[in-house]
Protein backbone atom coordinates (compact mmCIF):
# COMPACT_ATOMS: atom_id res chain seq x y z
CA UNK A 1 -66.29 -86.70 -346.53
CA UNK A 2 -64.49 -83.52 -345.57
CA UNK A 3 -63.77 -85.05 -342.40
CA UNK A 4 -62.29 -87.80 -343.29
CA UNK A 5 -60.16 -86.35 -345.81
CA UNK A 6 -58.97 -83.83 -343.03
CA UNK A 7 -58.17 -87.19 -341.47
CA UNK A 8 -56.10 -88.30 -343.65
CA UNK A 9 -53.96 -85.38 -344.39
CA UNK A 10 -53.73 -84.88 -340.28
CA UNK A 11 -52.33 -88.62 -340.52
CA UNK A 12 -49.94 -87.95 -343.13
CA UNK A 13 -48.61 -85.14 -341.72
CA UNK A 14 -48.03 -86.98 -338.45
CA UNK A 15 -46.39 -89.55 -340.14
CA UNK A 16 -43.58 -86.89 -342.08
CA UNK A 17 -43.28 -84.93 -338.48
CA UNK A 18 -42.54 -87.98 -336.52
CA UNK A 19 -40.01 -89.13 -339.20
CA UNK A 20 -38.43 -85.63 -339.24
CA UNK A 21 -37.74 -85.53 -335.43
CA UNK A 22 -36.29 -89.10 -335.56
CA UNK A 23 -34.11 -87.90 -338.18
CA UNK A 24 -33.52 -84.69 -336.43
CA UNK A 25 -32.36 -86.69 -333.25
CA UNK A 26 -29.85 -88.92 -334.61
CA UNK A 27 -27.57 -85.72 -335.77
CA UNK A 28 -26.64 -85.62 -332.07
CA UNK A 29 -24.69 -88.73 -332.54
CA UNK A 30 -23.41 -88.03 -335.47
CA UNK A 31 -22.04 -84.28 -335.08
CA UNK A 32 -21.06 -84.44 -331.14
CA UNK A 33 -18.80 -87.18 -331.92
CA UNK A 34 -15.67 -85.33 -333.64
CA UNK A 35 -16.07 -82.80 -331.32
CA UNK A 36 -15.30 -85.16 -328.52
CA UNK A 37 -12.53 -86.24 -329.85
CA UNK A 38 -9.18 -85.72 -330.13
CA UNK A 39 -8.31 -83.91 -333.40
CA UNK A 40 -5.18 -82.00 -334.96
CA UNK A 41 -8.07 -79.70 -336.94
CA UNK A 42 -10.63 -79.15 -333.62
CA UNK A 43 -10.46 -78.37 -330.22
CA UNK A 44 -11.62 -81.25 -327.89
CA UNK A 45 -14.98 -79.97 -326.32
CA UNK A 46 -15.21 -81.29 -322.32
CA UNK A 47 -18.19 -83.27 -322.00
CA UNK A 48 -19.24 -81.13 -319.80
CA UNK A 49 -18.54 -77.63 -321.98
CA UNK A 50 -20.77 -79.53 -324.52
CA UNK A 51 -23.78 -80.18 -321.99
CA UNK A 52 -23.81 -76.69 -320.59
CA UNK A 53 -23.64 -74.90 -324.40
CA UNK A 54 -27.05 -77.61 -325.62
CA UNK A 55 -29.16 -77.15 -322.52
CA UNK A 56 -28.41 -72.95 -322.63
CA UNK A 57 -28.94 -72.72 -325.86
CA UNK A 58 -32.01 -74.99 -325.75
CA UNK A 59 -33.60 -73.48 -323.00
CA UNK A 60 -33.11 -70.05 -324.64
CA UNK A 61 -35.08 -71.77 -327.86
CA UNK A 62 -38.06 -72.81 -325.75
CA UNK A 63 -38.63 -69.58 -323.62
CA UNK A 64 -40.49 -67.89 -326.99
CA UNK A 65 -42.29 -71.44 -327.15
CA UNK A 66 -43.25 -71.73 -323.83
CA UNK A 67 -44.31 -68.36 -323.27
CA UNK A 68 -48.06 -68.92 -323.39
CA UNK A 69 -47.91 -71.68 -320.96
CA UNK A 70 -48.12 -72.50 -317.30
CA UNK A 71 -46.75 -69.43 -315.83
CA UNK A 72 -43.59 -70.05 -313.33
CA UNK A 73 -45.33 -68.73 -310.41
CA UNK A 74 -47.84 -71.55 -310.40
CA UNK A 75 -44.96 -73.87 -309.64
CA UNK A 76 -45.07 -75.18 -305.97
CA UNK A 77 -42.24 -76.32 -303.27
CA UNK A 78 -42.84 -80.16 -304.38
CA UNK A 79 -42.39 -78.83 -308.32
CA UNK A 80 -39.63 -77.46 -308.31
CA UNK A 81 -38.09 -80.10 -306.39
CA UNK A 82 -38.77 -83.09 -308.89
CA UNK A 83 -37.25 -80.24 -311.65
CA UNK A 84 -34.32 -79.85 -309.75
CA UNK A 85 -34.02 -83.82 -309.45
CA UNK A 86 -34.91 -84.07 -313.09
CA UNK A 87 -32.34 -81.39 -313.98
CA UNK A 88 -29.94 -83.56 -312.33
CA UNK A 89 -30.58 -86.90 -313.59
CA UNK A 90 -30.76 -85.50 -317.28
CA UNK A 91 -27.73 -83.72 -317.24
CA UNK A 92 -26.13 -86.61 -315.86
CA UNK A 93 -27.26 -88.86 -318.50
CA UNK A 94 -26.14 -86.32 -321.22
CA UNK A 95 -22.74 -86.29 -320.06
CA UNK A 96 -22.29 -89.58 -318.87
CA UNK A 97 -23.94 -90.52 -322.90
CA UNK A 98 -20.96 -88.15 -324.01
CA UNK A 99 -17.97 -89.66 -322.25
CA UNK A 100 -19.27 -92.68 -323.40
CA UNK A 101 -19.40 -91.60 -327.37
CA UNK A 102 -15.63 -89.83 -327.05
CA UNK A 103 -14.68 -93.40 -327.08
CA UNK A 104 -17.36 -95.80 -328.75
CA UNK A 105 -18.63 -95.68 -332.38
CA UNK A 106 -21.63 -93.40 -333.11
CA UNK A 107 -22.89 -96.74 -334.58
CA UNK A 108 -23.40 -98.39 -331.27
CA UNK A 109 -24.88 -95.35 -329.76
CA UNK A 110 -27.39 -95.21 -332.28
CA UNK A 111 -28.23 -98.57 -331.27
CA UNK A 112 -28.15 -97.73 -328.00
CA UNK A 113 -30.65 -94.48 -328.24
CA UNK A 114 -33.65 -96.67 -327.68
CA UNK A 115 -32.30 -97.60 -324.03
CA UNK A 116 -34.24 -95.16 -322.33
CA UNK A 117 -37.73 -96.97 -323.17
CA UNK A 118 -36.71 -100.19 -321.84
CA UNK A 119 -35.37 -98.86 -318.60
CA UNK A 120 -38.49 -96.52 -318.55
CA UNK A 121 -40.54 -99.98 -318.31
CA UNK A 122 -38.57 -101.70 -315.93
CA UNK A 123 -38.75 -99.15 -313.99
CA UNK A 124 -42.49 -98.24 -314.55
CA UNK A 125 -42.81 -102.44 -313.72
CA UNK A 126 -41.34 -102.26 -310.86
CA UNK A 127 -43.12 -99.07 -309.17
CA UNK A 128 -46.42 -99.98 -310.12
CA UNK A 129 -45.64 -103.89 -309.18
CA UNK A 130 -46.20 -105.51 -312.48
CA UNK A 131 -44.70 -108.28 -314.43
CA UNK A 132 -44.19 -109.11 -318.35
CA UNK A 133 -46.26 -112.03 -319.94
CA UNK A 134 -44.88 -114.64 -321.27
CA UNK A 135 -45.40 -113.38 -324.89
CA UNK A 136 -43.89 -109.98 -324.09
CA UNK A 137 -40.66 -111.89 -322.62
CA UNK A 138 -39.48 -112.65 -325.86
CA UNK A 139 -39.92 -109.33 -327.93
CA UNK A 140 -38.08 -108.20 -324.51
CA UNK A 141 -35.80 -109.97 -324.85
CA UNK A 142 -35.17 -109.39 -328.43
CA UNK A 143 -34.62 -105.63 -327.28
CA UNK A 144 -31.63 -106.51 -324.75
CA UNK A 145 -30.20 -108.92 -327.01
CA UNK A 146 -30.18 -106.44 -329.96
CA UNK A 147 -29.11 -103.14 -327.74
CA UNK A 148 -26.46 -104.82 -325.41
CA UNK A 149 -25.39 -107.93 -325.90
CA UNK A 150 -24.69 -108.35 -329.23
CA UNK A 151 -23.00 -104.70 -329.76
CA UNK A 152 -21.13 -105.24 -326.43
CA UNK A 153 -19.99 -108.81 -327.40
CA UNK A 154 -18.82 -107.89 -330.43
CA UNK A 155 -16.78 -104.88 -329.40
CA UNK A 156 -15.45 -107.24 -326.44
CA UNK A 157 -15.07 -110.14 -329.59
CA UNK A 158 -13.45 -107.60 -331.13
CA UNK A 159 -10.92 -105.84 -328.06
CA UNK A 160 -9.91 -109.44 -327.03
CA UNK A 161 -12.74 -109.86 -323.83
CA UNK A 162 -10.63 -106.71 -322.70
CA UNK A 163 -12.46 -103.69 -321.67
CA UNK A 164 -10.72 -101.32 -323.58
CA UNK A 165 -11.60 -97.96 -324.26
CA UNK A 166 -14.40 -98.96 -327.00
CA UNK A 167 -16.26 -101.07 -324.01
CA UNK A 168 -15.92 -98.89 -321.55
CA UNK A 169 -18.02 -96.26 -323.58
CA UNK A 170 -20.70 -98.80 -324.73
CA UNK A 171 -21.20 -99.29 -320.84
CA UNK A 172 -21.21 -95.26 -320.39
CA UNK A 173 -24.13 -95.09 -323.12
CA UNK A 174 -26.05 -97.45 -321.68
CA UNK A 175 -25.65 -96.00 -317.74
CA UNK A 176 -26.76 -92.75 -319.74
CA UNK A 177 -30.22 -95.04 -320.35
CA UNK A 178 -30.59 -95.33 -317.23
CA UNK A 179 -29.79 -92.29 -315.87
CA UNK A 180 -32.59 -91.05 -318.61
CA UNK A 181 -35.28 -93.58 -317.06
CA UNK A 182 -35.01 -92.32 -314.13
CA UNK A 183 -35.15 -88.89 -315.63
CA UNK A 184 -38.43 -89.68 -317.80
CA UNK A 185 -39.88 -91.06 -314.30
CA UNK A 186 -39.51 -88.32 -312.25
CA UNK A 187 -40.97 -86.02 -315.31
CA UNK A 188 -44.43 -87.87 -315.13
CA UNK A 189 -45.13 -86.10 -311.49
CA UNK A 190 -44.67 -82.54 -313.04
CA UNK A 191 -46.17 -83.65 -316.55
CA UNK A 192 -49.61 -83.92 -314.89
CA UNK A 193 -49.65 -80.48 -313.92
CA UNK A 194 -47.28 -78.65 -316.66
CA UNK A 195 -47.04 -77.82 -320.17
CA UNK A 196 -44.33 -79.93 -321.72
CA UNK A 197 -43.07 -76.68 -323.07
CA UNK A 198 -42.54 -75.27 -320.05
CA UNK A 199 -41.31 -78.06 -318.19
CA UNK A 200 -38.70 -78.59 -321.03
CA UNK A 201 -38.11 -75.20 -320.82
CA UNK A 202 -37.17 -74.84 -316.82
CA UNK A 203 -35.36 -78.39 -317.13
CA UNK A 204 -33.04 -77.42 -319.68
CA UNK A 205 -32.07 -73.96 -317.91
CA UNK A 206 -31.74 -76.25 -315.18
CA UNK A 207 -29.87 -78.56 -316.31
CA UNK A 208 -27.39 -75.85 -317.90
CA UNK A 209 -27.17 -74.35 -314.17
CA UNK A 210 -26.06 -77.52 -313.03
CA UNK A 211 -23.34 -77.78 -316.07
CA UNK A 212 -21.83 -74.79 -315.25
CA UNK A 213 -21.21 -75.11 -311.74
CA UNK A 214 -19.42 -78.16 -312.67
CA UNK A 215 -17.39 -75.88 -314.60
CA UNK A 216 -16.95 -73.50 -312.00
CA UNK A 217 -15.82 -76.22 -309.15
CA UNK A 218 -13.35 -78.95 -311.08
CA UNK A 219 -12.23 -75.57 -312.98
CA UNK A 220 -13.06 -77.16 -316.91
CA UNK A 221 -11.69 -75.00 -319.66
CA UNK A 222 -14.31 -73.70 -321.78
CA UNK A 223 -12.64 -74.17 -324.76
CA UNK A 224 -14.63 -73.94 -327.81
CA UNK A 225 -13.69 -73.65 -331.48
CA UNK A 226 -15.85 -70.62 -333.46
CA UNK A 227 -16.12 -73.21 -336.22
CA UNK A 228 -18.02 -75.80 -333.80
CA UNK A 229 -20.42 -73.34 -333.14
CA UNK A 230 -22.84 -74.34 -335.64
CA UNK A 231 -22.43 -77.82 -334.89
CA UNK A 232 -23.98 -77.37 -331.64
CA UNK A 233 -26.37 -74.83 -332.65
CA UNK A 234 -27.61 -77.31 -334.93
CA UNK A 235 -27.91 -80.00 -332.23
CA UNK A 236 -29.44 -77.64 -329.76
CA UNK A 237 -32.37 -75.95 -332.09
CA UNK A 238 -32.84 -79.08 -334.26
CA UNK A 239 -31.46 -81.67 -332.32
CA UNK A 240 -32.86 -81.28 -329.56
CA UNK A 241 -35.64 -78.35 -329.86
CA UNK A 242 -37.40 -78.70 -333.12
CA UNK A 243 -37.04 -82.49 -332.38
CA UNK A 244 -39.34 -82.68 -329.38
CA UNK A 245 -42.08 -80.23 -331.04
CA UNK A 246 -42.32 -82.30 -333.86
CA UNK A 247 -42.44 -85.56 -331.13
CA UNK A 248 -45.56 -83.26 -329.76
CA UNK A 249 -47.39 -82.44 -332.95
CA UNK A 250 -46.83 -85.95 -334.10
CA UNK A 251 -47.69 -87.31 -330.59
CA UNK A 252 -51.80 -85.39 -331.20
CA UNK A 253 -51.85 -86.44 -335.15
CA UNK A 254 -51.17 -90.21 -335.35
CA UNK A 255 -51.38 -91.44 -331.11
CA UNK A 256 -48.76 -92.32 -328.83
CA UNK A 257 -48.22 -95.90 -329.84
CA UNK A 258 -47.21 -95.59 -333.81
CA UNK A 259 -45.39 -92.00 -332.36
CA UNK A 260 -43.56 -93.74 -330.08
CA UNK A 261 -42.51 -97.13 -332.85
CA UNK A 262 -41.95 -94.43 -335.53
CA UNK A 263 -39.51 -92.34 -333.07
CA UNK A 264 -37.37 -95.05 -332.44
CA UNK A 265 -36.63 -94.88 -336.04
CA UNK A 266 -33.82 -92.60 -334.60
CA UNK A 267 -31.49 -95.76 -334.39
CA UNK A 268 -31.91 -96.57 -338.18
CA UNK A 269 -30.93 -92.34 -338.79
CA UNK A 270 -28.09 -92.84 -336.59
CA UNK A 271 -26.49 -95.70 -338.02
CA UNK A 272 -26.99 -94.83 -341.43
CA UNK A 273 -25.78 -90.99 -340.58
CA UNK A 274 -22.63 -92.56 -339.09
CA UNK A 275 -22.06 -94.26 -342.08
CA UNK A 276 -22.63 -91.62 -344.41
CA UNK A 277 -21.10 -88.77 -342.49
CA UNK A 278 -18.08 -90.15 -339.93
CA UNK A 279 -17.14 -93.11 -342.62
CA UNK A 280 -17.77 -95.53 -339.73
CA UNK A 281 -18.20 -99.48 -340.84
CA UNK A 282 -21.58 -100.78 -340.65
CA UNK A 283 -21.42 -104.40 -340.16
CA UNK A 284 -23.85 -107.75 -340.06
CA UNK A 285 -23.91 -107.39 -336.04
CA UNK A 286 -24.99 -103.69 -336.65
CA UNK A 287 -27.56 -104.61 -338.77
CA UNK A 288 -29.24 -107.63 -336.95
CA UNK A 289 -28.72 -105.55 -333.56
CA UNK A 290 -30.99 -102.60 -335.39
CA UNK A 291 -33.73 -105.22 -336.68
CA UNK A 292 -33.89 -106.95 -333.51
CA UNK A 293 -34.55 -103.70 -331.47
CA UNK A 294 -37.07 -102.54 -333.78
CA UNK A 295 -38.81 -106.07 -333.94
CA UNK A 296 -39.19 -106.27 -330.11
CA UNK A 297 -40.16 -102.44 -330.17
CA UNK A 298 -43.07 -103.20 -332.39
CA UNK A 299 -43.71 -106.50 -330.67
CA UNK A 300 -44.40 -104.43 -327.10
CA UNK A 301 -46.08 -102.28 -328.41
CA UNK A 302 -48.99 -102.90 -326.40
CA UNK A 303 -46.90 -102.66 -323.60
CA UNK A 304 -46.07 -99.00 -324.66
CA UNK A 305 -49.73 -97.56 -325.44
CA UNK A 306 -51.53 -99.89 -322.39
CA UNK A 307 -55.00 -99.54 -323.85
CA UNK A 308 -57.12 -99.10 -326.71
CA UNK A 309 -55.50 -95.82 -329.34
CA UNK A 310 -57.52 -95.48 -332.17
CA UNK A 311 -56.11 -94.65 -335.58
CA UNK A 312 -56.93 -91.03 -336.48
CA UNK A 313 -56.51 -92.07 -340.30
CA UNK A 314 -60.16 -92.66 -342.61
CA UNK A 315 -60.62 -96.24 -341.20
CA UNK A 316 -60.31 -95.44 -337.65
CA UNK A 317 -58.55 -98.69 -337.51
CA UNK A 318 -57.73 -100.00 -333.52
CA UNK A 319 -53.87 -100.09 -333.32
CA UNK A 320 -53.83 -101.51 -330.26
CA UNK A 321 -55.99 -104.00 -327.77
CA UNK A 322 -56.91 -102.49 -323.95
CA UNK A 323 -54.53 -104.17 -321.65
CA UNK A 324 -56.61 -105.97 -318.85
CA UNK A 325 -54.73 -104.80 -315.83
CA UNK A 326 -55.90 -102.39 -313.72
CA UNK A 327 -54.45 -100.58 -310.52
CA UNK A 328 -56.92 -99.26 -307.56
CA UNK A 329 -55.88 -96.98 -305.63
CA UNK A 330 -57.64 -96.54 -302.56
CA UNK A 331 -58.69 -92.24 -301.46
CA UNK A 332 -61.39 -92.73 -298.38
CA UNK A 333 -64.31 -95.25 -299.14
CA UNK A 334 -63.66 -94.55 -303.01
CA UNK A 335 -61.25 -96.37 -305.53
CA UNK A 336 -60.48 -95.52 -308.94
CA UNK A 337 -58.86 -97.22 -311.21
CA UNK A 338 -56.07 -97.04 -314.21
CA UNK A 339 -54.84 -98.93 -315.90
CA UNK A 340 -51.02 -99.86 -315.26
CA UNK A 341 -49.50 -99.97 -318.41
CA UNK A 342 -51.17 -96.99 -319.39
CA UNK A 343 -49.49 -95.00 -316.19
CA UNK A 344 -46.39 -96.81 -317.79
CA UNK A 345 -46.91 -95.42 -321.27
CA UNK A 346 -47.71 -92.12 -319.71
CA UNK A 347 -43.77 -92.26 -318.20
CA UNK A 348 -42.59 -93.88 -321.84
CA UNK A 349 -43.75 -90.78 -323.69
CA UNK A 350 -42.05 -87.94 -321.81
CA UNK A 351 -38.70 -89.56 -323.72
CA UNK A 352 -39.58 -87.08 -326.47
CA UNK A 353 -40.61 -84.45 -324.41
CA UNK A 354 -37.18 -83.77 -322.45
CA UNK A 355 -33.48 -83.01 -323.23
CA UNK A 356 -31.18 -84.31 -326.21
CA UNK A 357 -31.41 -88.40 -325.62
């Protein structure tokens, strides 16, 4: 009896913490937007400036968290070589993701947030050499419809079929998905060996390295208003920081599949924080856009967890059925097996783990 009822409060708690760092990770949108924009009050923050300031500042707030970790000196030639490519491709993605918002509405990049885990599967798909069914082509394709076409259409509906400035940064936000895909599959070769801590840790200083050389070579102003200050403070520590160790926490109390559904919750925070906070219009398009990303998320969502994750709650309910397909992979005269979409999930779940997307 006690252990069940430790269950159950374990559960619950997952559930609040996972809800938290969604929550948590939609204020990006929402306070990075006026400062990348032009504004007789602020000072216009460089994409670039902004980048450099989150990933310092971040990587200062893990050091303390990561100091009981993997130590650095464990880290071989290959390591740091997949951080320095993950540094790359994350900071790229953050950037590119902020161009992209100094145009578009932080509306449609809300909508957009969940880009990462389809581009994450297609690429996990085509590495490992596997192919959708035909029931998981339509919840797929649900999930495009909802987080491209129908935002992009409308803002083309809306520009004329011209790709005016408002375009042109949907298409930066979703390049920024990709460029985070790639980013979450390189991670899965050092999250084997590593502490997420400290990987997130050495990625972000990384990362920041990489932001201020561009700083240093195309000679970018670092100009920065005091009174933005806590803005990105706030992104950095709770944005970004306190985000991905409540992902973790929630990740061992509840399992990876109803972490992962519940996370990309951060598209409902978003659009509802855009609306509240930056007076932005929340139509019918937005709406049906949101429900059809979040139906086709839940849909595939045995696509995300790849096998059997039991429910840690009293009834030890079985969220999820054990995919079928397996990979072998041949060492000598011995093969062992695992199973694809598993590996897949395994890349899906380091989107909480790293940087501010």
């Amino acid at each position: 009896m006690i252990s069940k009822n430790l269950s159950l409060v374990k559960s619950k708690y997952g559930y609040y913490l996972i809800i938290l760092a969604a929550a948590l990770s939609a204020l990006i949108h929402v306070i990075s937007k006026p400062m990348l924009e032009n504004s007789e009050n602020l000072i216009e923050i460089n994409p670039v400036v902004m980048a450099f300031l989150i990933y310092f500042i971040g990587g200062i707030f893990f050091t303390p968290v990561a100091r009981k970790t993997s130590s650095i000196s464990k880290f071989g030639k290959k390591d740091w070589l997949f951080m320095g490519a993950i540094g790359i491709a994350e900071v790229s993605a953050l950037i590119t993701y902020f161009y992209g918002l100094s145009t578009a509405t932080a509306v449609n990049a809300s909508i957009f947030s969940n880009s990462e885990i389809i581009f994450a599967l297609v690429i996990g798909m085509m590495v490992f050499k596997e192919r959708l069914h035909i029931k998981e082509c339509i919840p797929f394709s649900m999930i495009i419809i909802g987080m491209m076409a129908l935002p992009i259409g409308n803002d083309l509906y809306q520009n004329n079929f011209n790709l005016g400035h408002m375009v042109t940064g949907d298409l930066l936000i979703v390049l920024s998905g990709i460029l985070y895909a790639i980013d979450i599959t390189f991670c899965k070769y050092v999250g084997d060996k590593f502490d997420a801590r400290r990987v997130t840790q050495i990625v972000s200083f990384i990362c920041a390295g990489v932001a201020i050389s561009l700083i240093v070579i195309f000679e970018i102003p670092m100009d920065v208003d005091v009174t933005q200050l806590p803005g990105i403070l706030v992104m950095s520590i709770l944005g970004t920081g306190m985000s991905t160790l409540f992902f973790l926490m929630a990740l061992k109390m509840i399992g990876t599949v109803r972490t992962v559904l519940l996370y990309s919750t951060t598209a409902v925070f978003g659009v509802v924080f855009s609306g509240l906070f930056l007076a932005e219009t929340i139509t019918a398009i937005d709406i049906i856009s949101l429900v059809l990303v979040l139906t086709g998320i839940f849909l595939l969502r045995n696509r995300l967890a790849g096998k059997d994750d039991h429910d840690v709650s009293a009834d030890n309910e079985v969220i999820i059925n054990e995919s079928s397909h397996r990979s072998s992979v041949k060492r000598g005269k011995h093969k062992s097996k695992t199973p694809i979409p598993h590996r897949i999930r395994e890349v899906v779940v380091f989107q909480g783990w790293i940087g501010a997307g």
